[in-house]
N, C-alpha and C. Protein backbone atom coordinates (compact mmCIF):
# COMPACT_ATOMS: atom_id res chain seq x y z
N UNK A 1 -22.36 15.84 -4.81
CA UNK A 1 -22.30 17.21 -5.30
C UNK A 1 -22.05 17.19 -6.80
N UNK A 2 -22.78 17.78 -7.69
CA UNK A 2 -22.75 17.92 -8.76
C UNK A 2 -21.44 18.42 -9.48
N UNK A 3 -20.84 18.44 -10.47
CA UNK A 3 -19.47 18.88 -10.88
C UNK A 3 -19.67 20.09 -11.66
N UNK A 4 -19.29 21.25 -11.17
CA UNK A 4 -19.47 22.02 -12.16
C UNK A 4 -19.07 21.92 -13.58
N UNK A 5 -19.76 23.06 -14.49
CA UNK A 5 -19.30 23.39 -15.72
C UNK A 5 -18.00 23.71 -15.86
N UNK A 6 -17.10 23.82 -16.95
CA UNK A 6 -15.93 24.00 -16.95
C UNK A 6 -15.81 25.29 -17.26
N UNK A 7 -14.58 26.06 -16.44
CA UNK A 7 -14.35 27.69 -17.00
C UNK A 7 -15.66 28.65 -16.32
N UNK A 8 -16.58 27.85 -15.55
CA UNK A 8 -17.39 28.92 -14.74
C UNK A 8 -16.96 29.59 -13.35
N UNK A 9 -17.31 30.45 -13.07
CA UNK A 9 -17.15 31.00 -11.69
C UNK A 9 -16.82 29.82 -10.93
N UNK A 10 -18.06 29.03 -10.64
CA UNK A 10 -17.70 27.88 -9.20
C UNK A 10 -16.79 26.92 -9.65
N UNK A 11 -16.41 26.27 -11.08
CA UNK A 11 -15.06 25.77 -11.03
C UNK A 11 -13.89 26.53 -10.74
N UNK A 12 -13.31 27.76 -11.34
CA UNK A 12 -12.33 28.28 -10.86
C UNK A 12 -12.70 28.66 -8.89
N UNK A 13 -13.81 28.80 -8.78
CA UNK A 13 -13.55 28.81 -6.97
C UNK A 13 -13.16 27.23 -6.48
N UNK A 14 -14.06 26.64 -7.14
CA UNK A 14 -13.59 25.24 -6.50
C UNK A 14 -11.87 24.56 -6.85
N UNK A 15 -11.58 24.93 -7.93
CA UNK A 15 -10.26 24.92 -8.04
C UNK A 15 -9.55 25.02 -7.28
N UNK A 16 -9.42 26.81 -6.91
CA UNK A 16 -8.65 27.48 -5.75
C UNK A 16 -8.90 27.16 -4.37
N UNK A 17 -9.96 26.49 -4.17
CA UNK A 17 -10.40 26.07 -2.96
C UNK A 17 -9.73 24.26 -3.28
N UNK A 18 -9.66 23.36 -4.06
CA UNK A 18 -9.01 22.48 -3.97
C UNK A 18 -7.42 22.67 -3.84
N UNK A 19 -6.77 23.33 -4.18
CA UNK A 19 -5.45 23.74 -4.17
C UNK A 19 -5.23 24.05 -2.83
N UNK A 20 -5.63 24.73 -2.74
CA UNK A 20 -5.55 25.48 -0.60
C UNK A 20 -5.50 23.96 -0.33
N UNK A 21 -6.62 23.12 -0.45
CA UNK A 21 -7.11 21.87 0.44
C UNK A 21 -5.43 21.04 0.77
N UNK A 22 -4.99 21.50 -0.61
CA UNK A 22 -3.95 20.15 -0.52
C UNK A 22 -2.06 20.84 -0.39
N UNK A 23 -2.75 21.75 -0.02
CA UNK A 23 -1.15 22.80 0.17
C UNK A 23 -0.77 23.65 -0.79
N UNK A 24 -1.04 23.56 -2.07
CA UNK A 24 -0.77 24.62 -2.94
C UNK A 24 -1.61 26.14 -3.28
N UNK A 25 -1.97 26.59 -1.93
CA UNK A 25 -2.33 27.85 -2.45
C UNK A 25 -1.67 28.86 -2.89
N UNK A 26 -1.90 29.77 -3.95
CA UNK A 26 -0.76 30.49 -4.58
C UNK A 26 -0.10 30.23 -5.60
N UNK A 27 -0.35 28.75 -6.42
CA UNK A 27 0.64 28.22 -6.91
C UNK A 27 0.10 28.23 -8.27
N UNK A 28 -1.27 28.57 -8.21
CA UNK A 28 -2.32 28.02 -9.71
C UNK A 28 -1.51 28.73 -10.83
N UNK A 29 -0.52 29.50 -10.89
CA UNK A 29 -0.01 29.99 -12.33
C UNK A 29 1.58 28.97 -12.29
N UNK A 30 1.81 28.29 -11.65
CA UNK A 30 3.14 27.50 -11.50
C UNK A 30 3.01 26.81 -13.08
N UNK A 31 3.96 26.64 -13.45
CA UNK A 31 4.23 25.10 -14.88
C UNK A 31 4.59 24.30 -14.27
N UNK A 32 4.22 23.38 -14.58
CA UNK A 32 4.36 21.66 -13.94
C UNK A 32 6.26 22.02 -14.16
N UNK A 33 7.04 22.35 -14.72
CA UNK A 33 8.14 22.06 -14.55
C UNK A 33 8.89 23.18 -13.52
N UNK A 34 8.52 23.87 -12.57
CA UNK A 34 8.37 24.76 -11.67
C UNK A 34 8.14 23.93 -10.06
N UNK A 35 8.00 22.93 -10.37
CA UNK A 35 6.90 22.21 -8.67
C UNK A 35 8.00 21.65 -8.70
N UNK A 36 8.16 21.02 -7.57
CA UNK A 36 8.95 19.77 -6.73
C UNK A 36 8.25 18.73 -7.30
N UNK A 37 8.66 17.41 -6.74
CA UNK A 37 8.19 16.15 -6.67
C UNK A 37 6.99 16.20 -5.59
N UNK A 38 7.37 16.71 -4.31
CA UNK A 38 6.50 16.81 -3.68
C UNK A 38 5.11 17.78 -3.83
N UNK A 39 5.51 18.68 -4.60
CA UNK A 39 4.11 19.51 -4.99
C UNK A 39 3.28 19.08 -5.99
N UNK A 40 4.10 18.43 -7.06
CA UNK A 40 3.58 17.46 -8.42
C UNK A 40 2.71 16.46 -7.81
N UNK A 41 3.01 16.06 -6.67
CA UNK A 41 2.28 14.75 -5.98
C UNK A 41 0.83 15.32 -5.44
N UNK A 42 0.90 17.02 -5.05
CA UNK A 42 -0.28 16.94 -4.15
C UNK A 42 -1.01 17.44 -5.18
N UNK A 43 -0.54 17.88 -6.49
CA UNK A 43 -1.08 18.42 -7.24
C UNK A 43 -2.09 16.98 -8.41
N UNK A 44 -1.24 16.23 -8.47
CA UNK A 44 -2.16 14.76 -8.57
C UNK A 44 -3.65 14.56 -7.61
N UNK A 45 -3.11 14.68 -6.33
CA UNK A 45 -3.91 14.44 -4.98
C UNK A 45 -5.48 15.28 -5.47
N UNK A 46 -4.90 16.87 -5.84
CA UNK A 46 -6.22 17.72 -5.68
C UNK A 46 -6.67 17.12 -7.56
N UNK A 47 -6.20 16.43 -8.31
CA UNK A 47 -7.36 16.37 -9.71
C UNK A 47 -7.62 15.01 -9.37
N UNK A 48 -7.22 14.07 -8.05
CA UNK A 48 -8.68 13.40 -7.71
C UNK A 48 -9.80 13.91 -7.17
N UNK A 49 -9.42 14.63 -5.65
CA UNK A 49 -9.99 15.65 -5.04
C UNK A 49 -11.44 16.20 -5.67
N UNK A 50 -10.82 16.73 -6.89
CA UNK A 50 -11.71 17.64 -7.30
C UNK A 50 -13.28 17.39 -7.83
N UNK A 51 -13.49 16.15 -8.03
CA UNK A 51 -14.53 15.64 -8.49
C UNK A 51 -15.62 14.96 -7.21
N UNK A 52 -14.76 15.34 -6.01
CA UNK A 52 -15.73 15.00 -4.61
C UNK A 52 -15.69 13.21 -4.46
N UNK A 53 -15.32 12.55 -4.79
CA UNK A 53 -15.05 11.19 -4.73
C UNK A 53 -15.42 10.41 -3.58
N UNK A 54 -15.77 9.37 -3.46
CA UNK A 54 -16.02 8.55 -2.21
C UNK A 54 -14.94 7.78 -1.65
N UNK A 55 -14.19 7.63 -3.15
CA UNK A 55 -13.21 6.50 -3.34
C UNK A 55 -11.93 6.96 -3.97
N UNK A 56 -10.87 6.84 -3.43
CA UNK A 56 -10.07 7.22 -4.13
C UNK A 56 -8.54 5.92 -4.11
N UNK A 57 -8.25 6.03 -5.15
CA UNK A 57 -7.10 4.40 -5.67
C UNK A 57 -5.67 4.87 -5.42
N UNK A 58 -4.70 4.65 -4.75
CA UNK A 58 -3.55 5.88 -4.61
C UNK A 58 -2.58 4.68 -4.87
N UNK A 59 -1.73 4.63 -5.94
CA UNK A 59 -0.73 3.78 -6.17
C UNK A 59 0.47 3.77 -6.38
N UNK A 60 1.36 3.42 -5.55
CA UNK A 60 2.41 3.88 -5.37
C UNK A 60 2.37 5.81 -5.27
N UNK A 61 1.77 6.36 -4.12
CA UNK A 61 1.58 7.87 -3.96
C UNK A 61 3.35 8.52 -3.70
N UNK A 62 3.61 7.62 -3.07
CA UNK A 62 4.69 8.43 -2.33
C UNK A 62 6.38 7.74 -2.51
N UNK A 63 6.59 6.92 -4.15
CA UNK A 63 7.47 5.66 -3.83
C UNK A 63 8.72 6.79 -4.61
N UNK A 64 8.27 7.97 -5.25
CA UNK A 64 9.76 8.83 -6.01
C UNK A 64 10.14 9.86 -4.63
N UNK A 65 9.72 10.05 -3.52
CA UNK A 65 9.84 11.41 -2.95
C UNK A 65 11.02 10.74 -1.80
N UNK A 66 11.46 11.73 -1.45
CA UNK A 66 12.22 11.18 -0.31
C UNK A 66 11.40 10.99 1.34
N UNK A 67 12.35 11.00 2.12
CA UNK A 67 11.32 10.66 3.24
C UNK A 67 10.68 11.74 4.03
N UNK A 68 11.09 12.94 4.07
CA UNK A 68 10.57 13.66 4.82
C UNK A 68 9.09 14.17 3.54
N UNK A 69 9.34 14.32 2.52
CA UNK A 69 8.46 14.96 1.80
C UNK A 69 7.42 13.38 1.78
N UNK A 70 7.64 11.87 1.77
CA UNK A 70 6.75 11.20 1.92
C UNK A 70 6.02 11.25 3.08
N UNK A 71 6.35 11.44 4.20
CA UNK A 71 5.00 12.02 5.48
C UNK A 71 4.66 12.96 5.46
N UNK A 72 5.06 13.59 4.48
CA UNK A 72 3.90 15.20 4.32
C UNK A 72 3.01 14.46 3.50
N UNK A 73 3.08 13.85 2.25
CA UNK A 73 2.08 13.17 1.77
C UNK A 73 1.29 12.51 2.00
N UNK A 74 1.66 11.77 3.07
CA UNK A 74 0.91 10.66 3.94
C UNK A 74 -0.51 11.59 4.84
N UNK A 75 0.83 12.23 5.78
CA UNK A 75 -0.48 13.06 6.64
C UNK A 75 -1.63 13.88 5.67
N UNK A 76 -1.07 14.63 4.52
CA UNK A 76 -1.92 14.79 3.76
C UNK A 76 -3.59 14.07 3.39
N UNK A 77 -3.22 12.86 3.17
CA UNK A 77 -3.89 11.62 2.54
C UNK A 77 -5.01 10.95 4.38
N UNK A 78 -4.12 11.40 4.74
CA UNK A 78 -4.81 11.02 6.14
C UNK A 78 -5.81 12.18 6.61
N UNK A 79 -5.49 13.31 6.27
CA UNK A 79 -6.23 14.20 7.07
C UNK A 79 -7.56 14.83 5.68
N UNK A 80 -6.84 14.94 4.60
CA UNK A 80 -8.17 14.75 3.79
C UNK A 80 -9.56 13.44 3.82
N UNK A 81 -8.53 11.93 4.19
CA UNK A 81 -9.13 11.16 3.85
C UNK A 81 -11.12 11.38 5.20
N UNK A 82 -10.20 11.93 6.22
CA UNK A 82 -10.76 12.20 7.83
C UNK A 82 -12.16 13.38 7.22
N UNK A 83 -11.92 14.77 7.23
CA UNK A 83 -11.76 15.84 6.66
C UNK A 83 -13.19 14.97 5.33
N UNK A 84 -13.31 14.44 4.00
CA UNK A 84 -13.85 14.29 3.50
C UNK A 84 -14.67 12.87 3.70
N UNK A 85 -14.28 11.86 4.21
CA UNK A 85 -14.64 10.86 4.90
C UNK A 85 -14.59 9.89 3.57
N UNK A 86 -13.24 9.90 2.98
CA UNK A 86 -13.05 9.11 1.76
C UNK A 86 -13.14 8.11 2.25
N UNK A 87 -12.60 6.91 1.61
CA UNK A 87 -11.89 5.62 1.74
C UNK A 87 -10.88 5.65 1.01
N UNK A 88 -9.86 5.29 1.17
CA UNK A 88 -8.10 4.86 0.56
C UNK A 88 -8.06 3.89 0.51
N UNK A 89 -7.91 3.32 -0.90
CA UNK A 89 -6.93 2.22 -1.39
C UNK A 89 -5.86 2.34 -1.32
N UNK A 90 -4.85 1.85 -1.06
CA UNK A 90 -3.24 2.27 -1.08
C UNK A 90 -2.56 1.15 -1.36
N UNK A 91 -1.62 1.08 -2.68
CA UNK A 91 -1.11 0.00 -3.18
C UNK A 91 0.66 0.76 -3.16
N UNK A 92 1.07 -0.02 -2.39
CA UNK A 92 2.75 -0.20 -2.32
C UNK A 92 3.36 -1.54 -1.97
N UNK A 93 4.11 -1.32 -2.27
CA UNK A 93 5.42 -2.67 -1.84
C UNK A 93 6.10 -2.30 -0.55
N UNK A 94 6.24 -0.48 -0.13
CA UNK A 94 7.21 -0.12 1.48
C UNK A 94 5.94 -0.79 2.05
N UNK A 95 6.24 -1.44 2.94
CA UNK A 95 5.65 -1.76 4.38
C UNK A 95 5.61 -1.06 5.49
N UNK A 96 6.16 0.17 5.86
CA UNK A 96 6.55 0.96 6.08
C UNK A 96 5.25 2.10 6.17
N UNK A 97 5.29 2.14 5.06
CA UNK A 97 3.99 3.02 4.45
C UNK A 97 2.88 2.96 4.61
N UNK A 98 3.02 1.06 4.08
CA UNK A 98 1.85 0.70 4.55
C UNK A 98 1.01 0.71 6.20
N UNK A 99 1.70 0.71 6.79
CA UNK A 99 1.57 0.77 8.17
C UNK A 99 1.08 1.79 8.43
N UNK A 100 1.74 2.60 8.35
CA UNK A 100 1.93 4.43 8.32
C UNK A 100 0.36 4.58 8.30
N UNK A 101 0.03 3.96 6.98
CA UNK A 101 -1.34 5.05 6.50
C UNK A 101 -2.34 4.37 6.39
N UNK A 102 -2.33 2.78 6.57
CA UNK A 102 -3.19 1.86 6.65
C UNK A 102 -3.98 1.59 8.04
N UNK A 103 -4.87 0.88 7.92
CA UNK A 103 -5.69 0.19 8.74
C UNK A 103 -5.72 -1.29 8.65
N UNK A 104 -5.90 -1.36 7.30
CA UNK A 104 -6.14 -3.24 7.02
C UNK A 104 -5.55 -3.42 6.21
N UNK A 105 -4.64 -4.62 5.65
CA UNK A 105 -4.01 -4.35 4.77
C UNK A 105 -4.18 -6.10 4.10
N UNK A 106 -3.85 -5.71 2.89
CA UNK A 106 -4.32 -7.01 1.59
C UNK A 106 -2.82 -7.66 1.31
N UNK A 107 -1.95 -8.29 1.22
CA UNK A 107 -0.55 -8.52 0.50
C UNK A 107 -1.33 -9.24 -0.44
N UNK A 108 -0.56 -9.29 -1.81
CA UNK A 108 -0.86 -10.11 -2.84
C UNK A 108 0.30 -10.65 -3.27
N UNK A 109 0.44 -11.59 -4.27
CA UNK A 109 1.30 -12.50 -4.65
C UNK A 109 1.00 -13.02 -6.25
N UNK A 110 1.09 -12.32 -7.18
CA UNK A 110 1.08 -13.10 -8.68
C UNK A 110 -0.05 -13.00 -8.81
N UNK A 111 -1.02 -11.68 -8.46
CA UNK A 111 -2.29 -11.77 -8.63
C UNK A 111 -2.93 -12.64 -7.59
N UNK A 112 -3.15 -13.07 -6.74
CA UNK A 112 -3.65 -13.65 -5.66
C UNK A 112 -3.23 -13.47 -4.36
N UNK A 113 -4.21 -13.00 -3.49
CA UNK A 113 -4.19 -12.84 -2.01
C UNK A 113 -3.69 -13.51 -1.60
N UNK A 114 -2.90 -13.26 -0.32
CA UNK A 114 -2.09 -14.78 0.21
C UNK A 114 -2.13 -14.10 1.76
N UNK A 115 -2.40 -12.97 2.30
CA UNK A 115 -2.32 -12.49 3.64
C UNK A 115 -3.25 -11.35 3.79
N UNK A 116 -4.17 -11.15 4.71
CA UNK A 116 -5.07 -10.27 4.93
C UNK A 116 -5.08 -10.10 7.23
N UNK A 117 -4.89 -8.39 7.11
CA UNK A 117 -4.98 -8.33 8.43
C UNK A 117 -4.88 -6.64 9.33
N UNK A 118 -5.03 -6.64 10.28
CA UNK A 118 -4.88 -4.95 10.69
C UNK A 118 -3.55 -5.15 10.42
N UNK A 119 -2.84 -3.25 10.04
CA UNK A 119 -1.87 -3.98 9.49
C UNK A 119 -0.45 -3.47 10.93
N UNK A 120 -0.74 -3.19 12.22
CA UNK A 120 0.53 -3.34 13.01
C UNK A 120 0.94 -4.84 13.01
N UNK A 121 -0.70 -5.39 13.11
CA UNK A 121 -0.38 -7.37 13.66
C UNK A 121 0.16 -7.66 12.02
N UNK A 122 -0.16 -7.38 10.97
CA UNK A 122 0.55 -7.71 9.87
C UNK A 122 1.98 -7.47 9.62
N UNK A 123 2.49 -6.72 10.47
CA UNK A 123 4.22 -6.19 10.31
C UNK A 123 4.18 -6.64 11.63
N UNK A 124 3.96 -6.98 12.67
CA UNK A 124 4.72 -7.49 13.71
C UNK A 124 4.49 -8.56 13.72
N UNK A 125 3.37 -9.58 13.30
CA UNK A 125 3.36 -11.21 13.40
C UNK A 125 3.13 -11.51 12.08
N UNK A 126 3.53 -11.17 10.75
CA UNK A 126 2.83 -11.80 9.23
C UNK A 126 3.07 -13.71 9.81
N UNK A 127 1.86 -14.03 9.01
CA UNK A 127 1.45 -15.50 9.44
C UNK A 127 2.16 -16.57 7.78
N UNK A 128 2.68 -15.18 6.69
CA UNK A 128 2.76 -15.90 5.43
C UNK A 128 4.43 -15.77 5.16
N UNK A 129 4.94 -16.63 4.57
CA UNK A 129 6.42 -16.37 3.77
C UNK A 129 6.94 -15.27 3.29
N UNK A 130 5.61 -14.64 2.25
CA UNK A 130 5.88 -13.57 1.24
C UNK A 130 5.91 -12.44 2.26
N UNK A 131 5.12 -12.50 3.05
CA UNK A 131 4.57 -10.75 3.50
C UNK A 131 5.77 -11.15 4.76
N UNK A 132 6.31 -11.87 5.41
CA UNK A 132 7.45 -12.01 6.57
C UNK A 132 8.82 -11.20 5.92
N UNK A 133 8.91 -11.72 4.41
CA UNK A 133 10.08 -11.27 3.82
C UNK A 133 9.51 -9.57 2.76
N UNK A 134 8.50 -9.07 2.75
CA UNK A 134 8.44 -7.61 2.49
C UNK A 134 8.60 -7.12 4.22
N UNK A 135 8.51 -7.83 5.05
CA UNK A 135 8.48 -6.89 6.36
C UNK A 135 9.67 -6.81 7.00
N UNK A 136 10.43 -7.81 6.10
CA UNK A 136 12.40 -7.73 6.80
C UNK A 136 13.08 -7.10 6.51
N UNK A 137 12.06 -6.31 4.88
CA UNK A 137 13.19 -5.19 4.19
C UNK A 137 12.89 -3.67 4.66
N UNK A 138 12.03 -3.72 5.53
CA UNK A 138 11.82 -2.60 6.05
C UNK A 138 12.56 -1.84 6.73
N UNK A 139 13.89 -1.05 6.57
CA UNK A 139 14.52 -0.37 7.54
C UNK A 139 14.21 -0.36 9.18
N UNK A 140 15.06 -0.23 10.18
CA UNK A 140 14.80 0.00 11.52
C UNK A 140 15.47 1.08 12.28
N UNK A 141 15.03 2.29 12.27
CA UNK A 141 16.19 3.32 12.93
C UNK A 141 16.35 3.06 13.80
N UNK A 142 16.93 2.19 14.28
CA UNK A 142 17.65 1.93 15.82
C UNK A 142 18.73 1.77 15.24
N UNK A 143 19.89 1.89 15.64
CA UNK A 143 20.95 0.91 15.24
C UNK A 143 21.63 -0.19 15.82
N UNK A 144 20.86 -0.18 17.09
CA UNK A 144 21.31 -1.50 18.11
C UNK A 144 20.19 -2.76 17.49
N UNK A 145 18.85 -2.18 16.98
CA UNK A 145 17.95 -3.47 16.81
C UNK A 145 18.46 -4.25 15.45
N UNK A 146 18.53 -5.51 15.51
CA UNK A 146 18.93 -6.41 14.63
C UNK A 146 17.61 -6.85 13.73
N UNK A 147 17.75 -7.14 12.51
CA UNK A 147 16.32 -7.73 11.92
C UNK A 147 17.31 -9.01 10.85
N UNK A 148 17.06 -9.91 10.50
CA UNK A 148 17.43 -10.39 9.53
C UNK A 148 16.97 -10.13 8.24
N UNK A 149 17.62 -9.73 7.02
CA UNK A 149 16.43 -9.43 5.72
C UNK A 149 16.20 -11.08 5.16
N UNK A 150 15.08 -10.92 4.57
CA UNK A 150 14.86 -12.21 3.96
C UNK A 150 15.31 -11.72 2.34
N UNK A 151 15.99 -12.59 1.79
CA UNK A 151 16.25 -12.78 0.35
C UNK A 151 15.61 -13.41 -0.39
N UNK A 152 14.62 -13.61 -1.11
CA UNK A 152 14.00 -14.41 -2.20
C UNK A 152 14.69 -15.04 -2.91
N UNK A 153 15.08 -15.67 -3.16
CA UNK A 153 15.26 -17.58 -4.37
C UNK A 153 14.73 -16.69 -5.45
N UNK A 154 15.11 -17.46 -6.78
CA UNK A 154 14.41 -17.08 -7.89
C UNK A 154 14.05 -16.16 -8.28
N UNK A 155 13.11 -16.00 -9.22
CA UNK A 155 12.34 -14.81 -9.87
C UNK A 155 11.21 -14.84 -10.03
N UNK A 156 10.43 -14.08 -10.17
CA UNK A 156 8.62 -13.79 -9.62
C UNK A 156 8.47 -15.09 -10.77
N UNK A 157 7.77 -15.66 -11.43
CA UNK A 157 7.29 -16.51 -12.80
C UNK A 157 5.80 -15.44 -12.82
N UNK A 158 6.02 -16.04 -14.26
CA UNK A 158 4.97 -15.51 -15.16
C UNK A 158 3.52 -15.66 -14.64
N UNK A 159 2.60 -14.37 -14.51
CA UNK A 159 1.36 -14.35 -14.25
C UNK A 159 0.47 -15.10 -15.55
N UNK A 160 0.98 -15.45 -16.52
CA UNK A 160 0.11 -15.90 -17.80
C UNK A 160 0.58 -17.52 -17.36
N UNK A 161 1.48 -17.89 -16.72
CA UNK A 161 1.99 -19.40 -15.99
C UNK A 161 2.24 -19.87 -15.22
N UNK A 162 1.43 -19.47 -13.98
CA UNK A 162 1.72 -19.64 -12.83
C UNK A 162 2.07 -20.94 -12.17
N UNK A 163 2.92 -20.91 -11.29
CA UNK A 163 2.97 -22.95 -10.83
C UNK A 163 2.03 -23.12 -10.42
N UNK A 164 1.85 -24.39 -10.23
CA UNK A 164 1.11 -25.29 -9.58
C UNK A 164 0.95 -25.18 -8.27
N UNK A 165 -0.15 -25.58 -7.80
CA UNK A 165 -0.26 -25.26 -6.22
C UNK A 165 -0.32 -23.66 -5.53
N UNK A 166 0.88 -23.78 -4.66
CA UNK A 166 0.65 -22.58 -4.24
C UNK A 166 1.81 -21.92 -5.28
N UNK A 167 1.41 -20.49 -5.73
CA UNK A 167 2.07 -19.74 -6.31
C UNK A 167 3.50 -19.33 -6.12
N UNK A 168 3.70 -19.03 -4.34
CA UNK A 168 4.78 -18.52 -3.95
C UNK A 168 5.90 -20.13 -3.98
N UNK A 169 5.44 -21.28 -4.23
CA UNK A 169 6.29 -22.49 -3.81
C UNK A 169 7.74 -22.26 -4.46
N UNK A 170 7.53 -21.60 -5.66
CA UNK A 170 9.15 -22.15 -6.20
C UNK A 170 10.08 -21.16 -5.36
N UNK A 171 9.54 -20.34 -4.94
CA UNK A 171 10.37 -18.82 -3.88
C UNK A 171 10.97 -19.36 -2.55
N UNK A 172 9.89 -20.07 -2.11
CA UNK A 172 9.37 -20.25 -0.36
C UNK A 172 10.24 -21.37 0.30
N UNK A 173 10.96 -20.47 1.15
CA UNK A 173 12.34 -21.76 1.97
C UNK A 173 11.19 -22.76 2.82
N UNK A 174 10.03 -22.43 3.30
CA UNK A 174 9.43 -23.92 3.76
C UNK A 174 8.63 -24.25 2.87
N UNK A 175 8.84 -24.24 1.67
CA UNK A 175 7.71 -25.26 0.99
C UNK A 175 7.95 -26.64 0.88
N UNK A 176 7.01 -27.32 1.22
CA UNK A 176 6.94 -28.77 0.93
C UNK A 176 6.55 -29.28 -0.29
N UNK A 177 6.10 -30.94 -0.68
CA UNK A 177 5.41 -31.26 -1.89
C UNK A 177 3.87 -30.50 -1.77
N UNK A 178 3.38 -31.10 -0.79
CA UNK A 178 1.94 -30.02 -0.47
C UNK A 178 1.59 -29.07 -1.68
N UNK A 179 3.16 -28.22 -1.20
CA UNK A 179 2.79 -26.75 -1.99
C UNK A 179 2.62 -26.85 -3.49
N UNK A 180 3.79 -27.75 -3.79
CA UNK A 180 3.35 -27.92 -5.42
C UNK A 180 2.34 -28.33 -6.23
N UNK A 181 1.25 -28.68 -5.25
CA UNK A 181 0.17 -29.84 -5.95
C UNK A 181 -1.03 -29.01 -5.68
N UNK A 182 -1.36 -28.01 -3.85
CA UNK A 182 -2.94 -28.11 -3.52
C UNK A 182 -2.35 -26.78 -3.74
N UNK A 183 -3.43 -25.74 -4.42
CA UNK A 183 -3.26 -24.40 -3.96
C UNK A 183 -3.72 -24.02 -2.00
N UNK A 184 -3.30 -23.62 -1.41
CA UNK A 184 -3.89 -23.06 -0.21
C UNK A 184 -4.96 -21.71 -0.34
N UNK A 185 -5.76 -22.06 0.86
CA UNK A 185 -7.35 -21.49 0.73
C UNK A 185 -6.57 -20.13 1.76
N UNK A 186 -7.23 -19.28 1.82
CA UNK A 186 -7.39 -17.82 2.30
C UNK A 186 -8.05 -18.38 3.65
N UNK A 187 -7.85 -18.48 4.43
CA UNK A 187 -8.40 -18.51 5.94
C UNK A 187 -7.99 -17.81 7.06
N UNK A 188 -8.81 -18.10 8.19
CA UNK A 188 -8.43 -17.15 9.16
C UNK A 188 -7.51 -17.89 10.30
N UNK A 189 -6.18 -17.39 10.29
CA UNK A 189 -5.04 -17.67 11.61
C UNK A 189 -5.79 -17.56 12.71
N UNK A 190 -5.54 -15.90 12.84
CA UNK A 190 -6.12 -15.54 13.60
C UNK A 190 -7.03 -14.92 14.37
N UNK A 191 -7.73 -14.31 14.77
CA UNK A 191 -8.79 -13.54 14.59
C UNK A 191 -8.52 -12.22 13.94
N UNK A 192 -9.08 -12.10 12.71
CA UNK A 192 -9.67 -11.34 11.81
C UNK A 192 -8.01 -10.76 10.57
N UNK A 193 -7.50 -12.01 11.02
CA UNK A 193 -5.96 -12.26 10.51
C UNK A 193 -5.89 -13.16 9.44
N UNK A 194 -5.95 -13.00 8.18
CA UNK A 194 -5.86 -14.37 7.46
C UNK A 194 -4.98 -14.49 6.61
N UNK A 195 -4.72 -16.09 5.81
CA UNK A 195 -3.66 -16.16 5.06
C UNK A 195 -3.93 -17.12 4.39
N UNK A 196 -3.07 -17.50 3.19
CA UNK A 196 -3.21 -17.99 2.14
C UNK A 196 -1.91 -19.31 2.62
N UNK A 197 -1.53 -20.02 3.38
CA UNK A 197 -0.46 -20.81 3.45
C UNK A 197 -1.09 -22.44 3.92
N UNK A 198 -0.28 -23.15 4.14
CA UNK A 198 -0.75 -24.65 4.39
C UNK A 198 -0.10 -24.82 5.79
N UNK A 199 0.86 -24.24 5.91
CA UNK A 199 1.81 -24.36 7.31
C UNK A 199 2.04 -23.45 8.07
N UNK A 200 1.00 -21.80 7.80
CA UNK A 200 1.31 -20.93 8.33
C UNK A 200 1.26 -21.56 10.63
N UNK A 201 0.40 -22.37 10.29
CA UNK A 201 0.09 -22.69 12.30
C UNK A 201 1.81 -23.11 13.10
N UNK A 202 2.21 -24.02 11.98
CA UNK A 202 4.00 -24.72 12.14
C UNK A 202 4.38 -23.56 12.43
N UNK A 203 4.53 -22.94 11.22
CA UNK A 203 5.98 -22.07 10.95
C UNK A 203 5.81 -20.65 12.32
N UNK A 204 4.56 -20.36 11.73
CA UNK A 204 4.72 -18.99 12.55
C UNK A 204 4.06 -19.13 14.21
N UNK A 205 3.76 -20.49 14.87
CA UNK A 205 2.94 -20.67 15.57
C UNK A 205 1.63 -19.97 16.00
N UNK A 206 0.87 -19.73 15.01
CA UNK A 206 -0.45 -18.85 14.82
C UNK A 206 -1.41 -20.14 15.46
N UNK A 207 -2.31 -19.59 15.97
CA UNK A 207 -3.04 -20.11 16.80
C UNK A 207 -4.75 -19.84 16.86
């Protein structure tokens, strides 16, 4: 669909018709210092929206809001994505989220992939170090279920200096010499499950 001219009839309709889309109808005379966090967010949402997109990049969408106003955002993002038949990128660190609003999910590590998979089997079996310990910090509202958190060693090192081998080694409570010397290849654990490790079959018994 073509984009309209600016200041014509069908932009201000399409405007008001993007605003409705994303919850703010009524609101087009608001000042940005008038909105919530949560309305500022959907109000981001509709000036991607508005240009009809195939694709849309959402980064960190929902990491300032609290929690109830982050699943309004979510379902949002879900029911437009349905609704216009986008595709979502979604880049966060909650795992949580990721779950929430994902399908497949990428972990990265210092600029390099290290875990790829649907992402329930990615939070209930991760096959890698890194993505085991983003999935321990994930809260559990139960209060009888136990999780251990994983703590990281060290500090990320420099993307302009990365170690040797595998990236995550100087972090990683099972790294061996291995790790310091071969980088590890991206392969598949399990079916349609993959990872970036040398010992993911040991450690996590992936099969």
């Amino acid at each position: 669909m073509p984009i309209p001219q600016p200041f014509g009839d069908d932009t201000v309709n399409l405007a008001f018709d993007t605003l409705r889309r994303v919850g703010l109808e009524g609101m087009e005379n608001k000042r940005a210092d008038a909105l919530s966090g949560g309305q500022r967010q959907r109000v981001g949402i509709a000036r991607a929206l508005i240009v009809n997109p195939e694709l849309i990049v959402a980064d960190e969408p929902v990491s300032a809001l609290d929690v109830s106003i982050q699943a309004q955002v979510l379902n949002l993002l879900a029911d437009l994505k349905d609704e216009f038949r986008l595709s979502l990128i979604m880049i966060s660190h909650n795992m949580a989220v990721i779950q929430h609003a994902c399908e497949r999910v990428a972990v990265m590590y210092l600029g390099q992939l290290v875990e790829m998979a649907d992402a329930d089997e990615i939070v209930i079996a991760p096959c890698h170090p890194y993505t085991e310990a983003l999935v321990s910090a994930v809260p559990i509202p139960d209060p009888r279920a136990k999780r251990s958190r994983i703590i990281l060693k060290g500090d990320v090192p420099s993307p302009v200096d990365p170690p040797a081998g595998c990236r995550f080694h100087p972090r990683c409570k099972h790294a061996k010499a291995l790790c310091t010397t071969e980088p590890p290849q991206l392969r598949e654990i399990r079916p349609r499950h993959l990872a970036a490790c040398h010992f993911s079959e040991q450690i996590y018994g992936a099969a």
